[in-house]
Protein backbone atom coordinates (compact mmCIF):
# COMPACT_ATOMS: atom_id res chain seq x y z
CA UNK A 1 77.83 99.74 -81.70
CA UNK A 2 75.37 101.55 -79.60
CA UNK A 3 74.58 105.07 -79.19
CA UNK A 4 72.59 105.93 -76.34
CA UNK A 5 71.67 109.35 -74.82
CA UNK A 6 71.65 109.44 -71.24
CA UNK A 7 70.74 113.08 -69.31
CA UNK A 8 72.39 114.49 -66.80
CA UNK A 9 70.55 115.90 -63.65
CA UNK A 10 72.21 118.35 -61.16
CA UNK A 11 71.32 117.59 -57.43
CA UNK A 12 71.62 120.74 -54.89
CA UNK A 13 75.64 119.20 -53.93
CA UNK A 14 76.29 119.81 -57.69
CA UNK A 15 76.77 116.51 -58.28
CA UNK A 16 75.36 114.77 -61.09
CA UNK A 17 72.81 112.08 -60.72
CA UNK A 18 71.68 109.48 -63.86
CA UNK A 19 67.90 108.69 -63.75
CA UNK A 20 67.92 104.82 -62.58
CA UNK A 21 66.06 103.58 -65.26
CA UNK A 22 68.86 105.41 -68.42
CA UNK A 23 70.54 103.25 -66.08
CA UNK A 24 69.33 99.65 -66.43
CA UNK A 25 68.38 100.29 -70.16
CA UNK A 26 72.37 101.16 -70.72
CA UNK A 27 73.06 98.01 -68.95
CA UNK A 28 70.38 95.98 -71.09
CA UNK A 29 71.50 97.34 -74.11
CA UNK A 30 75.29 96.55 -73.48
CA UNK A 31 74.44 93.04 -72.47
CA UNK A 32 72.20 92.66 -75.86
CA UNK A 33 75.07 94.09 -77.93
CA UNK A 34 77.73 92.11 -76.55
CA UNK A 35 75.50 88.58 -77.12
CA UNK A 36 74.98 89.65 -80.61
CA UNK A 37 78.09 90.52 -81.33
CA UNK A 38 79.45 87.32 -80.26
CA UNK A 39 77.26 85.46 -82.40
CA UNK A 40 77.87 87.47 -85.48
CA UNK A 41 81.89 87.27 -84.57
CA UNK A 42 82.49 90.57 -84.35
CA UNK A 43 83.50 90.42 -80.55
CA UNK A 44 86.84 89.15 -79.74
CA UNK A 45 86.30 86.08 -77.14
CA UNK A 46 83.86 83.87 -77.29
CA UNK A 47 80.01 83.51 -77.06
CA UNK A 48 80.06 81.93 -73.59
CA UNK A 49 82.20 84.96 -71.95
CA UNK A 50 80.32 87.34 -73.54
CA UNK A 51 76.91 85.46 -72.23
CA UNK A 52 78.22 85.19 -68.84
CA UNK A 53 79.04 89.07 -69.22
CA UNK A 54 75.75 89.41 -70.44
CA UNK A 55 74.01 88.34 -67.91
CA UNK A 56 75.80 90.01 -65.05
CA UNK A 57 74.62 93.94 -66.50
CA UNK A 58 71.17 92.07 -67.11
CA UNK A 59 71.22 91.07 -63.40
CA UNK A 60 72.65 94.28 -61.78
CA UNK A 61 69.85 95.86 -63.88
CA UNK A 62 67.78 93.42 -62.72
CA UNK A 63 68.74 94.34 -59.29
CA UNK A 64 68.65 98.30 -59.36
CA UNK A 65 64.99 97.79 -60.55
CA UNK A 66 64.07 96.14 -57.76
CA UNK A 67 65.81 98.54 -55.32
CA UNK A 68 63.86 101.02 -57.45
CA UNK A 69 60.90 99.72 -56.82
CA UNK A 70 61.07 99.24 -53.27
CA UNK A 71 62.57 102.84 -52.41
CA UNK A 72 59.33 104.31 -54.46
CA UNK A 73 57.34 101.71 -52.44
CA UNK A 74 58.49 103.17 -49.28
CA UNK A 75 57.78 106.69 -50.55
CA UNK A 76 54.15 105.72 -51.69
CA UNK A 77 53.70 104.36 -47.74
CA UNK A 78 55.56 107.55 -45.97
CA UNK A 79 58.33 105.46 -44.75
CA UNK A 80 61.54 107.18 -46.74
């Protein structure tokens, strides 16, 4: 089981916001925990569910990186 610390950041609306990349880590970390515990047997179902789960969080992390990365792109070239 994982224990993960993620903070919490107010924005002006008073809603909260999760930095991106507590995000993807999260989502790494899941996918990591679920392969190994498939292939130690302590997940219910088997190893190629929890793979195929595995690599959808790795791939939406995947994904938010890159959206990341091109929003703070845009910001570097004054276009945001």
């Amino acid at each position: 089981m994982i224990h993960v610390s993620i903070p919490l950041i107010p924005a002006t609306d008073g809603v909260l916001l999760i930095p991106a990349d507590h995000v993807t880590t999260l989502l790494r970390r899941l996918a990591a925990d679920w392969v190994e515990s498939a292939e130690s047997g302590e997940l219910r179902g088997d190893r190629q569910t929890a793979g195929d789960l595995s690599g959808v969080l790795t791939e939406l992390a995947d994904q938010i990186d890159v959206e990341c990365i091109g929003f703070a792109s845009a910001l570097d070239d004054g276009n945001a």
